[in-house]
PDB file of N, CA and C in Angstrom:
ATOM      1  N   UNK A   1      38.190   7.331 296.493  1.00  0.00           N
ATOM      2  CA  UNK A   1      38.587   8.560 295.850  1.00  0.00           C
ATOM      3  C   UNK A   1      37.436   9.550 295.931  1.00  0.00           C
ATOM      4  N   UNK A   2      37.793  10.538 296.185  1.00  0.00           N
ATOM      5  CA  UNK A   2      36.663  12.132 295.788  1.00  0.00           C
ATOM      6  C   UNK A   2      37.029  13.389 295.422  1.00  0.00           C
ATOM      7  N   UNK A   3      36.016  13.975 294.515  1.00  0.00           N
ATOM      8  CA  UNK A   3      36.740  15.026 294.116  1.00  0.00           C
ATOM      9  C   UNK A   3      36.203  16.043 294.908  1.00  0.00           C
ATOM     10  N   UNK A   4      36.653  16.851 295.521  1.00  0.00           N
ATOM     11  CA  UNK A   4      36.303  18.393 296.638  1.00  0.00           C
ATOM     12  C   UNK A   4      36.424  19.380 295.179  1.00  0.00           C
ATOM     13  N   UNK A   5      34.813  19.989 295.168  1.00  0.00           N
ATOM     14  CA  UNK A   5      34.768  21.066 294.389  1.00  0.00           C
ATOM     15  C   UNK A   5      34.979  22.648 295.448  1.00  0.00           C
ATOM     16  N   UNK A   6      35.221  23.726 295.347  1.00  0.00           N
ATOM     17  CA  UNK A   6      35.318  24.536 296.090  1.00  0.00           C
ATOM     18  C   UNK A   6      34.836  25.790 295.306  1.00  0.00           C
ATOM     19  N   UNK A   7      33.902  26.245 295.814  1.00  0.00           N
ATOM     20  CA  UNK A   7      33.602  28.219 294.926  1.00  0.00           C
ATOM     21  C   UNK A   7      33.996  28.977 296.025  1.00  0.00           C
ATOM     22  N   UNK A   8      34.775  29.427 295.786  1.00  0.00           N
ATOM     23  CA  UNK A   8      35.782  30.231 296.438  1.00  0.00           C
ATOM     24  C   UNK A   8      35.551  31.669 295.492  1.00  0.00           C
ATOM     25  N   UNK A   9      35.847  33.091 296.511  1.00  0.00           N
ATOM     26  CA  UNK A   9      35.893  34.224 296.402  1.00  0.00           C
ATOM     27  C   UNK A   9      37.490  34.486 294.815  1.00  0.00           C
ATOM     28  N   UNK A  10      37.804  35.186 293.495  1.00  0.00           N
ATOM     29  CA  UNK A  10      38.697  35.171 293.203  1.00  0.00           C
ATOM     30  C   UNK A  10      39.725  35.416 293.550  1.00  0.00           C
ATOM     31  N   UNK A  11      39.466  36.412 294.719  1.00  0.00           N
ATOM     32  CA  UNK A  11      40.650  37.326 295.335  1.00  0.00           C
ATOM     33  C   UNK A  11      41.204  36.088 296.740  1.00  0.00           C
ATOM     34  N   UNK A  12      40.748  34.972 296.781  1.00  0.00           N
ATOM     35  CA  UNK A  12      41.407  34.446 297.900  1.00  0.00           C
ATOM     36  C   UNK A  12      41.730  33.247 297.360  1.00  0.00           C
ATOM     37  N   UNK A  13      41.998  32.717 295.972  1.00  0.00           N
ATOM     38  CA  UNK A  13      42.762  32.005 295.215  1.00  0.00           C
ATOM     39  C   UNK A  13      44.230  31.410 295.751  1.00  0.00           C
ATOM     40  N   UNK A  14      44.920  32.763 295.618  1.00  0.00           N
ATOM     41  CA  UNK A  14      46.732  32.698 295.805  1.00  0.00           C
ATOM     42  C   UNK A  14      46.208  31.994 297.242  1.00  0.00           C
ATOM     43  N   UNK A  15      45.664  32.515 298.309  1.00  0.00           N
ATOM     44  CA  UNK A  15      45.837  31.682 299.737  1.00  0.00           C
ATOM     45  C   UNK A  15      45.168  30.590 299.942  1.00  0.00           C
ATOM     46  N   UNK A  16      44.150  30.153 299.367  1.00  0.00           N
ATOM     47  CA  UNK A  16      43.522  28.118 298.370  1.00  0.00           C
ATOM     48  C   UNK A  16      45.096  28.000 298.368  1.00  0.00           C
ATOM     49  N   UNK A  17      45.192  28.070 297.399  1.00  0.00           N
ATOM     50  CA  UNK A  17      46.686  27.776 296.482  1.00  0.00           C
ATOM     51  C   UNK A  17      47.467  27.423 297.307  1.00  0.00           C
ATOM     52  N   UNK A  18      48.268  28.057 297.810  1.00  0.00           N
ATOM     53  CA  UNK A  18      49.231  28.236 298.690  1.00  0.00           C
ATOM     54  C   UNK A  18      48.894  27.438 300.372  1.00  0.00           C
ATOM     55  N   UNK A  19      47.996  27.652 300.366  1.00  0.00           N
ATOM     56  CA  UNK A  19      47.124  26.754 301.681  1.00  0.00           C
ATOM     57  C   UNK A  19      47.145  25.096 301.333  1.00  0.00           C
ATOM     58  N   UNK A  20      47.083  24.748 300.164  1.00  0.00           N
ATOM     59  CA  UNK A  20      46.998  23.312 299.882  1.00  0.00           C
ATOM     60  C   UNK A  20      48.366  23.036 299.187  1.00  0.00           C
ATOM     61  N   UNK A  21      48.823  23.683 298.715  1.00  0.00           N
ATOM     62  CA  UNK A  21      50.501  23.395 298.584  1.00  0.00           C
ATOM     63  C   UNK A  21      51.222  23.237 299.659  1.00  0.00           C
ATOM     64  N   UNK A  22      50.833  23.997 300.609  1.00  0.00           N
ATOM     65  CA  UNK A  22      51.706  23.378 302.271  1.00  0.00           C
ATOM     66  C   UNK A  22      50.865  22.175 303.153  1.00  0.00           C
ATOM     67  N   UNK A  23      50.263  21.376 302.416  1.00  0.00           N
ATOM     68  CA  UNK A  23      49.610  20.517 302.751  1.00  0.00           C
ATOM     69  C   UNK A  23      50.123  19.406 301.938  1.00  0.00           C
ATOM     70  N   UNK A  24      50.727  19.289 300.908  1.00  0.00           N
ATOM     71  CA  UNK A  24      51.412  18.842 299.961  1.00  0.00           C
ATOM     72  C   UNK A  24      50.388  18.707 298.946  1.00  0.00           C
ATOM     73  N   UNK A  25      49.355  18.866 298.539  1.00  0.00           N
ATOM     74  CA  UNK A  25      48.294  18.800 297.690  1.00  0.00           C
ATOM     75  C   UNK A  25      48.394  19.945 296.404  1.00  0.00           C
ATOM     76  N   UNK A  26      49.297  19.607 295.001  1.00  0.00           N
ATOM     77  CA  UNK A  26      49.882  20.461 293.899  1.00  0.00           C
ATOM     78  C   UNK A  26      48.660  20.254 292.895  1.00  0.00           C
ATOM     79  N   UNK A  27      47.579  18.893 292.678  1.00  0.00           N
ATOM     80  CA  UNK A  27      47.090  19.041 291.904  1.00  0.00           C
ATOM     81  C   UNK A  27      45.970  19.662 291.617  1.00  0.00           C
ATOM     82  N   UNK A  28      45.657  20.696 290.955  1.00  0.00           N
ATOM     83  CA  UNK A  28      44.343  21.225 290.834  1.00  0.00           C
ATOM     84  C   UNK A  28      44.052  21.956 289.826  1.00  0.00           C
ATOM     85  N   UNK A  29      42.798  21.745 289.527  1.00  0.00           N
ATOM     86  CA  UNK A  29      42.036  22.334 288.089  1.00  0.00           C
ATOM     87  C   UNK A  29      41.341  23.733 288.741  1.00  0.00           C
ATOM     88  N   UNK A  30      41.487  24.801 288.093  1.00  0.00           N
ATOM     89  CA  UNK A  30      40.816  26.350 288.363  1.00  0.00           C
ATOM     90  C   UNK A  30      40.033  26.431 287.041  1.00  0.00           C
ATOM     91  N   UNK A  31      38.700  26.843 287.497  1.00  0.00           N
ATOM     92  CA  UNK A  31      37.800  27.770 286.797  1.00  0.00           C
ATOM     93  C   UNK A  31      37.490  28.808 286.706  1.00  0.00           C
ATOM     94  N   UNK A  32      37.055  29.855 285.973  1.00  0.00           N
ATOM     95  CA  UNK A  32      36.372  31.216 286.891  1.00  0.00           C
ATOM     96  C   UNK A  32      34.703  30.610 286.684  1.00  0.00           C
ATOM     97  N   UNK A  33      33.938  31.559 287.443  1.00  0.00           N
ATOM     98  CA  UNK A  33      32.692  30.989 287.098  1.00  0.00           C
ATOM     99  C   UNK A  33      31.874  31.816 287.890  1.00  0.00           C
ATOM    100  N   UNK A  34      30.351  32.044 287.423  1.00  0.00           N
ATOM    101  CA  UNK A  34      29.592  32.935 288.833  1.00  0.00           C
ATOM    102  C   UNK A  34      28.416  32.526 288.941  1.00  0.00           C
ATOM    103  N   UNK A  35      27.712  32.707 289.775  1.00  0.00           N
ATOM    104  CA  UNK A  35      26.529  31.857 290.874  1.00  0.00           C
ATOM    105  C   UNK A  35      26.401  33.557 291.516  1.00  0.00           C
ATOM    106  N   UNK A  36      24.977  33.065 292.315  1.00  0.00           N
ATOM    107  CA  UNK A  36      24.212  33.241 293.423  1.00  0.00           C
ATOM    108  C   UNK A  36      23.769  32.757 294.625  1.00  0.00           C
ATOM    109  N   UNK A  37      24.199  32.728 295.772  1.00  0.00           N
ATOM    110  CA  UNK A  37      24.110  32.382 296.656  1.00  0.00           C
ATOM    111  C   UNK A  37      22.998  33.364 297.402  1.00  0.00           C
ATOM    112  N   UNK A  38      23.059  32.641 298.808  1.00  0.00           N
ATOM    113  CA  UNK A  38      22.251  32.844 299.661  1.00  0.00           C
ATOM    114  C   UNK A  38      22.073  34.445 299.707  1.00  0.00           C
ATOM    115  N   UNK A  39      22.840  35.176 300.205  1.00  0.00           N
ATOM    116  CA  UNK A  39      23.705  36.624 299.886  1.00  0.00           C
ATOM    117  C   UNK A  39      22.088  37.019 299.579  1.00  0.00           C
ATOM    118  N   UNK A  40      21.339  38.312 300.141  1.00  0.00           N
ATOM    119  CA  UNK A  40      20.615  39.085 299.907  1.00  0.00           C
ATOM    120  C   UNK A  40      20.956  40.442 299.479  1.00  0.00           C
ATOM    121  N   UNK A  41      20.794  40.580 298.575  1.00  0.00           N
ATOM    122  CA  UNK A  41      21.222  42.299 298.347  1.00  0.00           C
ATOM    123  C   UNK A  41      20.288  42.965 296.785  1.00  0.00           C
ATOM    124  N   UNK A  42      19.715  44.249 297.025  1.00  0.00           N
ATOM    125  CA  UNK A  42      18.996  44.529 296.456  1.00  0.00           C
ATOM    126  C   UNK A  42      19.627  45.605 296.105  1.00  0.00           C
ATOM    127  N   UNK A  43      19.745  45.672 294.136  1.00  0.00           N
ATOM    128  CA  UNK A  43      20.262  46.520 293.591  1.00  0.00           C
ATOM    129  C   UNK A  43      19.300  47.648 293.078  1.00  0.00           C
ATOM    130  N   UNK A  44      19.259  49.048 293.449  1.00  0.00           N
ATOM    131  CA  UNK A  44      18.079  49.929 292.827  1.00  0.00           C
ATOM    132  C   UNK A  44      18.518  50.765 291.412  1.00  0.00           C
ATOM    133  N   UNK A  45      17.652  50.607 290.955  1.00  0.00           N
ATOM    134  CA  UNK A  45      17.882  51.603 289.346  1.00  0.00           C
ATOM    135  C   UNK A  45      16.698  52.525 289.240  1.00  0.00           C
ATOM    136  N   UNK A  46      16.813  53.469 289.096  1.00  0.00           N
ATOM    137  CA  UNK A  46      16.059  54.608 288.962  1.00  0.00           C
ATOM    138  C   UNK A  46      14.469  54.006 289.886  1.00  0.00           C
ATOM    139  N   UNK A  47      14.643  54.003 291.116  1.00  0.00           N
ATOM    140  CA  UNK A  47      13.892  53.875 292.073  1.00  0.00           C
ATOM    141  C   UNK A  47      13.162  52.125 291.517  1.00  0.00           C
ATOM    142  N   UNK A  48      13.487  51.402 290.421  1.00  0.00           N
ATOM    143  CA  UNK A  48      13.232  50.248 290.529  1.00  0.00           C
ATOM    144  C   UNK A  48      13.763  49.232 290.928  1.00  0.00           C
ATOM    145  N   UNK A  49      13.667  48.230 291.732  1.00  0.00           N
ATOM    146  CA  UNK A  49      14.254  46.934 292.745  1.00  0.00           C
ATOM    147  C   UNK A  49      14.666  45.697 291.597  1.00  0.00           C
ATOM    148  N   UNK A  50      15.948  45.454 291.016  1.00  0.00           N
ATOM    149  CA  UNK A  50      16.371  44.869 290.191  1.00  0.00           C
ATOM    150  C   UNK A  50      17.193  43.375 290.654  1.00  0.00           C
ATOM    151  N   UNK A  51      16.669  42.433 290.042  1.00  0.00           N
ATOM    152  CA  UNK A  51      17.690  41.226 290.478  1.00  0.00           C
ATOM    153  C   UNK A  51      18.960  41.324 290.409  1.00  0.00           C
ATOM    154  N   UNK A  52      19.774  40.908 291.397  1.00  0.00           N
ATOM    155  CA  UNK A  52      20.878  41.036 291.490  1.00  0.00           C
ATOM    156  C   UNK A  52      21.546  40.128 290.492  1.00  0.00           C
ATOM    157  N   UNK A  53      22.820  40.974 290.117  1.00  0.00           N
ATOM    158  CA  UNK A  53      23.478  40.168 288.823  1.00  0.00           C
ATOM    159  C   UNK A  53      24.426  39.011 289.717  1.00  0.00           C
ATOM    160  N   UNK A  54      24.727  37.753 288.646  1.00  0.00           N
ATOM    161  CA  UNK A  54      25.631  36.528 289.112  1.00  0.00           C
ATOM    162  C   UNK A  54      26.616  37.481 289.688  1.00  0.00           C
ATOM    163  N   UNK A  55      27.229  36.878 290.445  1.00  0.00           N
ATOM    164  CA  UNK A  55      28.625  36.934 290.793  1.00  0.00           C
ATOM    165  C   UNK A  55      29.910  36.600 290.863  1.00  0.00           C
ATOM    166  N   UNK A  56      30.759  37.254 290.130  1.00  0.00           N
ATOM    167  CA  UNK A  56      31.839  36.407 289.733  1.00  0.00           C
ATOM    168  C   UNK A  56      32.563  35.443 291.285  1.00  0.00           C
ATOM    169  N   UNK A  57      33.035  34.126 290.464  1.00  0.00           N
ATOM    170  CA  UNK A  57      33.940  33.197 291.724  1.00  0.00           C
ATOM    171  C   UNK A  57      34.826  32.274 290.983  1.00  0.00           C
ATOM    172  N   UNK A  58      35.560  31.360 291.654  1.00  0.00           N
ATOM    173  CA  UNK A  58      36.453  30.608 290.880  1.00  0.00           C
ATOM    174  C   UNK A  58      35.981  29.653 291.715  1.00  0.00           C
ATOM    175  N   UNK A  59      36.003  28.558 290.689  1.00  0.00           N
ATOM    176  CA  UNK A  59      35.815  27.204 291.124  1.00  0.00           C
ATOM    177  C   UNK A  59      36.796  26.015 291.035  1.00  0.00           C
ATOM    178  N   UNK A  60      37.559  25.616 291.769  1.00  0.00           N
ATOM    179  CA  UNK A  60      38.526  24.630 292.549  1.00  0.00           C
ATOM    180  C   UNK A  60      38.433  23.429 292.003  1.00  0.00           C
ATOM    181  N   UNK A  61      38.831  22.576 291.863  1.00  0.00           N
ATOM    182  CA  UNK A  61      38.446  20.962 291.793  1.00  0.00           C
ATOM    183  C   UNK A  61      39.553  20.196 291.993  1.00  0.00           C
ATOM    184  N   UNK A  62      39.685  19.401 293.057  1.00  0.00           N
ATOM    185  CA  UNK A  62      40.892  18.820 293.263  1.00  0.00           C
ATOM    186  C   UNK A  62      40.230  16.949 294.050  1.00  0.00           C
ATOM    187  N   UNK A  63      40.550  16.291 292.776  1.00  0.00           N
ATOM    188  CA  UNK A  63      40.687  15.340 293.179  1.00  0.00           C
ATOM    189  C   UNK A  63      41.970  14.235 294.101  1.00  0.00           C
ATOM    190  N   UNK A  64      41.075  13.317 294.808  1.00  0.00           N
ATOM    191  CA  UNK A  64      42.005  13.762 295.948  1.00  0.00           C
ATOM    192  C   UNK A  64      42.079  11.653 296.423  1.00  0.00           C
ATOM    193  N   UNK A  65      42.764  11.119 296.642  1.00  0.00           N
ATOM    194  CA  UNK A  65      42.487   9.758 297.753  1.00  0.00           C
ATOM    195  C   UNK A  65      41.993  10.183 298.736  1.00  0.00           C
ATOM    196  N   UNK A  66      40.964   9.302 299.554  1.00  0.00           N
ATOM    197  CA  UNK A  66      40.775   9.067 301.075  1.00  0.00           C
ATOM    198  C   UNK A  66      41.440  10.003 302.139  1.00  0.00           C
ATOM    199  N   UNK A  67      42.833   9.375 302.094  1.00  0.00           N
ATOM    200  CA  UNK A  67      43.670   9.766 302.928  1.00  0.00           C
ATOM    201  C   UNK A  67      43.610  11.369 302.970  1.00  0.00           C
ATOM    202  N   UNK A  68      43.587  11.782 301.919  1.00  0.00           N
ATOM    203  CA  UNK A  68      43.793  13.509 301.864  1.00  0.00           C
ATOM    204  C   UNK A  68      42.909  14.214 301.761  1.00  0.00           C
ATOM    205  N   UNK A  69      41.692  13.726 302.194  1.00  0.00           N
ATOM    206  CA  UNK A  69      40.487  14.438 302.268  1.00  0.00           C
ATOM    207  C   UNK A  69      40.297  15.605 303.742  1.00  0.00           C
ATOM    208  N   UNK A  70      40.735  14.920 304.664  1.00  0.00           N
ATOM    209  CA  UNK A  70      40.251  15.738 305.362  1.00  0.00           C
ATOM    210  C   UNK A  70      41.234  17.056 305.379  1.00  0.00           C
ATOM    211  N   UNK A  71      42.754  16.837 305.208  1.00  0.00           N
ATOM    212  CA  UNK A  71      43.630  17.714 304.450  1.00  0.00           C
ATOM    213  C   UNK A  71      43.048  19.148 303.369  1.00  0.00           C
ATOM    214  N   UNK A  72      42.669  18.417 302.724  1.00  0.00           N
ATOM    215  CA  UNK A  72      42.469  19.146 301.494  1.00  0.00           C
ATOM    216  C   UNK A  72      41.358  20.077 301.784  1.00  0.00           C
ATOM    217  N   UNK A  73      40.208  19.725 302.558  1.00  0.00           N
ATOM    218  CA  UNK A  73      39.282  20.477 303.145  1.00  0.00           C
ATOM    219  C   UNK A  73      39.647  21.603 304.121  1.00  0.00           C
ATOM    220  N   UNK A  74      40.398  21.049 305.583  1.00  0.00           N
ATOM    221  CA  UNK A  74      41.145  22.089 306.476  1.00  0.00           C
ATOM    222  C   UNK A  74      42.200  23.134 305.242  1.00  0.00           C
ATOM    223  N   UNK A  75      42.273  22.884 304.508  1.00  0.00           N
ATOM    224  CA  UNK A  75      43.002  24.076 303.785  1.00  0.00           C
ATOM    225  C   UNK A  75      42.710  25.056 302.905  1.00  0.00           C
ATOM    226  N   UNK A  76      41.726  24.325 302.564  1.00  0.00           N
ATOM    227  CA  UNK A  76      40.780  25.306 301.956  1.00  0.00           C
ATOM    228  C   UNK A  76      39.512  26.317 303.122  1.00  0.00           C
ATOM    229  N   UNK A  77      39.036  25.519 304.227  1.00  0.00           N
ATOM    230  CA  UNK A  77      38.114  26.510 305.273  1.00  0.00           C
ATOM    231  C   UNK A  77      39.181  27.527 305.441  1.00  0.00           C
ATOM    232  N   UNK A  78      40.592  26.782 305.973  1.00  0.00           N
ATOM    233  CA  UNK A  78      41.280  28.364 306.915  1.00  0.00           C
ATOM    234  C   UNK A  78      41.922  29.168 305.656  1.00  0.00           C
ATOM    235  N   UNK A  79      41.847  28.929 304.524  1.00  0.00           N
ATOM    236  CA  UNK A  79      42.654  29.994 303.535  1.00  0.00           C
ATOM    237  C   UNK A  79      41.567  30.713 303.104  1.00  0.00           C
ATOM    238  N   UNK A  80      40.144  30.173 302.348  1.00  0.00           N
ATOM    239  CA  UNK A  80      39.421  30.758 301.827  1.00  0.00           C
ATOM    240  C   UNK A  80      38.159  31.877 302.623  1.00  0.00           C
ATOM    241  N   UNK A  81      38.145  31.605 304.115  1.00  0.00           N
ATOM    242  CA  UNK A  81      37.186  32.240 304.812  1.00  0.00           C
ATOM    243  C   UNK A  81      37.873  33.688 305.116  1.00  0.00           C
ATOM    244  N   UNK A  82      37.364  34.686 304.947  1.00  0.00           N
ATOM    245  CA  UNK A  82      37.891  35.949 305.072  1.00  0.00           C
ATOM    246  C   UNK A  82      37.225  36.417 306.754  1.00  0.00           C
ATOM    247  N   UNK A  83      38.503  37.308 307.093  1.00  0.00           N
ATOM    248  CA  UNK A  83      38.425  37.302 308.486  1.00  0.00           C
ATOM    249  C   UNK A  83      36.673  37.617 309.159  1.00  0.00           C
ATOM    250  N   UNK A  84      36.899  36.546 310.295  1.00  0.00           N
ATOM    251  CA  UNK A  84      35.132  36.774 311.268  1.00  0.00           C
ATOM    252  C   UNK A  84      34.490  35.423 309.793  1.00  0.00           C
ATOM    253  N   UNK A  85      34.623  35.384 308.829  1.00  0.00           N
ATOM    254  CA  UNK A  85      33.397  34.890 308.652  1.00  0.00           C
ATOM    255  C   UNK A  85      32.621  35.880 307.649  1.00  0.00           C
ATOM    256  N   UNK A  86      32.393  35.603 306.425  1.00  0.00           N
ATOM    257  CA  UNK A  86      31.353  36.496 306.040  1.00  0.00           C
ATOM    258  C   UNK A  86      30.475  35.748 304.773  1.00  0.00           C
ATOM    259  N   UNK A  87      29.151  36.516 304.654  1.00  0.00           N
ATOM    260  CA  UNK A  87      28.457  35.461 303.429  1.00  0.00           C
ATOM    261  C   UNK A  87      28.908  35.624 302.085  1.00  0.00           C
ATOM    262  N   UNK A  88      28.629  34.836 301.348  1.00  0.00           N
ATOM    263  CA  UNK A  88      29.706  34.533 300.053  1.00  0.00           C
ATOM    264  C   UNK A  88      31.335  34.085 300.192  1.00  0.00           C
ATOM    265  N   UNK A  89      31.786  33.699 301.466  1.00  0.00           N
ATOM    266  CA  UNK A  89      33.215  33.033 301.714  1.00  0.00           C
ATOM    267  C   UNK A  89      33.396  31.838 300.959  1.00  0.00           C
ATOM    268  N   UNK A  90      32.168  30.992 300.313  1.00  0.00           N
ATOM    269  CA  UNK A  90      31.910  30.058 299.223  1.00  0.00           C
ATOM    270  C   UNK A  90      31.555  28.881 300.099  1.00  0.00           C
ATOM    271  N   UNK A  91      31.458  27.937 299.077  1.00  0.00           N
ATOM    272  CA  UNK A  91      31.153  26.700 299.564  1.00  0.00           C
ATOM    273  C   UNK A  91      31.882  25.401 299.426  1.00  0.00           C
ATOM    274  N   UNK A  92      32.095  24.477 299.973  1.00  0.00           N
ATOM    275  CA  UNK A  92      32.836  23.128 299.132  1.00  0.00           C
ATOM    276  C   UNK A  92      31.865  22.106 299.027  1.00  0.00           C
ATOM    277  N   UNK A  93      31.892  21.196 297.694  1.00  0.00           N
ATOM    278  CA  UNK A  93      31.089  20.277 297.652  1.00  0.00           C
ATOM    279  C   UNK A  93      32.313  18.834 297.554  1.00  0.00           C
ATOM    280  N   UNK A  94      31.834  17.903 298.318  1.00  0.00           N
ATOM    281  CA  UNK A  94      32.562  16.406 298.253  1.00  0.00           C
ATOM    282  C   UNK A  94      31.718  15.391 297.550  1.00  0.00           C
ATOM    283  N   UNK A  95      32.437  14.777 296.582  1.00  0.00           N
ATOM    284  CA  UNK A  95      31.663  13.926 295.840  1.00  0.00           C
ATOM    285  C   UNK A  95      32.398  12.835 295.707  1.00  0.00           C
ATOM    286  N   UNK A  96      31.535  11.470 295.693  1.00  0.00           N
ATOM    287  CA  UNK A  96      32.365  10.147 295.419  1.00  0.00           C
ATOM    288  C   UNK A  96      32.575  10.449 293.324  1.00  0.00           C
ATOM    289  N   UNK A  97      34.094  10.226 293.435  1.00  0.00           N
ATOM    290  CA  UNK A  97      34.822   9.655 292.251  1.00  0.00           C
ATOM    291  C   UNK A  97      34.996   7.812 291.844  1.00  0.00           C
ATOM    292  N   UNK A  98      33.800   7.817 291.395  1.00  0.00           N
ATOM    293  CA  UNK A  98      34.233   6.747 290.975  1.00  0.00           C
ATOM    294  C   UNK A  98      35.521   6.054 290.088  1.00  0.00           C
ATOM    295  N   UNK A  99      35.945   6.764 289.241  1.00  0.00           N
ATOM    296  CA  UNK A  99      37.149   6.380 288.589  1.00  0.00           C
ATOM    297  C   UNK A  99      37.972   8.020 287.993  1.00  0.00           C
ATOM    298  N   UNK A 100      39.265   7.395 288.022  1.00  0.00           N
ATOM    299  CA  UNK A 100      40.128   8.219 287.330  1.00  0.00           C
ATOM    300  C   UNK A 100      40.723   7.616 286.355  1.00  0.00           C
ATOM    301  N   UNK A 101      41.055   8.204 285.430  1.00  0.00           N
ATOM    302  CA  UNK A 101      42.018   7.534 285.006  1.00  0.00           C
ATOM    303  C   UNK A 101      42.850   8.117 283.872  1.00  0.00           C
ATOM    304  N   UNK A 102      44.137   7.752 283.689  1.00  0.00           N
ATOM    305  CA  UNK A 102      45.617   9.248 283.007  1.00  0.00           C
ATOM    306  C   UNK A 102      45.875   8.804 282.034  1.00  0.00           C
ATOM    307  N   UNK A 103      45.430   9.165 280.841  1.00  0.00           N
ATOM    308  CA  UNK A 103      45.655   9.311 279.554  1.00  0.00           C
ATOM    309  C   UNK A 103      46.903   8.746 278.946  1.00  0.00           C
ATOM    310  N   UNK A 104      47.900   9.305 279.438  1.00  0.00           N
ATOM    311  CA  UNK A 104      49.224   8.856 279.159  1.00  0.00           C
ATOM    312  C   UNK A 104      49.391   7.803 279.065  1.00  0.00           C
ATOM    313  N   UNK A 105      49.241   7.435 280.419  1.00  0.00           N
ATOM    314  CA  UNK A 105      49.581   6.051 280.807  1.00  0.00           C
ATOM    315  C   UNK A 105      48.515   4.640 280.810  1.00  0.00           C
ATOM    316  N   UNK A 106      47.115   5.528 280.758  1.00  0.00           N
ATOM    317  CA  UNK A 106      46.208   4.141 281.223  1.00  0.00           C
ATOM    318  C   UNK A 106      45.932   3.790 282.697  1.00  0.00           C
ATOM    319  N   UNK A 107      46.584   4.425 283.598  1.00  0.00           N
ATOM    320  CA  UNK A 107      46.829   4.327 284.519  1.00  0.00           C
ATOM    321  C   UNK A 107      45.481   4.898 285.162  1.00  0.00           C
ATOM    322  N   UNK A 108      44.934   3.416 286.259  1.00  0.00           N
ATOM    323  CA  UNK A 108      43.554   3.318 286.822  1.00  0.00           C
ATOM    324  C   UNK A 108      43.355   3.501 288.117  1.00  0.00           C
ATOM    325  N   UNK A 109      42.553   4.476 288.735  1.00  0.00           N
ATOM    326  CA  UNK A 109      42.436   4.332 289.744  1.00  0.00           C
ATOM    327  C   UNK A 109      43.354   5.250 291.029  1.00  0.00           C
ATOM    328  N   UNK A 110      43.434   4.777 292.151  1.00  0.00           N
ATOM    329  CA  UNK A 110      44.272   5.701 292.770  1.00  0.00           C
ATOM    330  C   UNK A 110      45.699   6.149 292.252  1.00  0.00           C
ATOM    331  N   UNK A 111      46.128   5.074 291.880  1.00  0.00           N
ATOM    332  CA  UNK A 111      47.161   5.433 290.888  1.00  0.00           C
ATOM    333  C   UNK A 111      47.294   6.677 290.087  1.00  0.00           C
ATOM    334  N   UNK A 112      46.228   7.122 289.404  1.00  0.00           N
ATOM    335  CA  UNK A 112      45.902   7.966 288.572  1.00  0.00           C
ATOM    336  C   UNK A 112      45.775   9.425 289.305  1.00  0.00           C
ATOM    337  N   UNK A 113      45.506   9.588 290.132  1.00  0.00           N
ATOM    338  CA  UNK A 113      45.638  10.513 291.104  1.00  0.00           C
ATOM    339  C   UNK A 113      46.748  11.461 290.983  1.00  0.00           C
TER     340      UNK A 113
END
């Protein structure tokens, strides 16, 4: 099992979304959230050079089986990258899940998925 985190742009959400729903992949947790990335840009205020403020993004989390990993990834590169390529298109992180498990039921493991 792993969970694919994704910081994704807000405005390219609906096409995440919709990109992993035609993949058959419905489950997923949304955040909003903001970071700094690589992204250079220098904001001036009355001729002084000011750190640039966070930037808003939404953050993804979709835990996932094996099987639907590489899925879940191809749908998120081609929905979330805005045309050519540009910096801040976000990032995905893959992490081993060691356990899940559903409240309801008790239910362990891939099952829980």
């Amino acid at each position: 099992m792993k969970l694919v985190t994704a910081i994704i742009n807000s405005d390219m959400l609906d096409d995440v979304r919709e990109a992993l729903i035609q993949k058959d992949i419905s489950r997923i947790t949304v955040s909003r959230c903001s970071g700094r990335g690589r992204a250079e840009r220098v904001d001036l205020y009355r001729g002084q050079e000011l750190a640039p403020d966070l930037v808003p993004k939404v953050r993804v989390d979709i835990a996932c089986n094996n099987e639907f990993l590489d899925l879940t990834i191809e749908a998120i590169l081609s929905a979330a990258k805005k045309e050519g390529g540009t910096v801040g298109d976000g990032k995905i992180f893959v992490t081993e899940l060691q356990e899940c498990i559903r409240i309801r039921t008790g239910e362990r493991g891939h099952e829980a998925i």
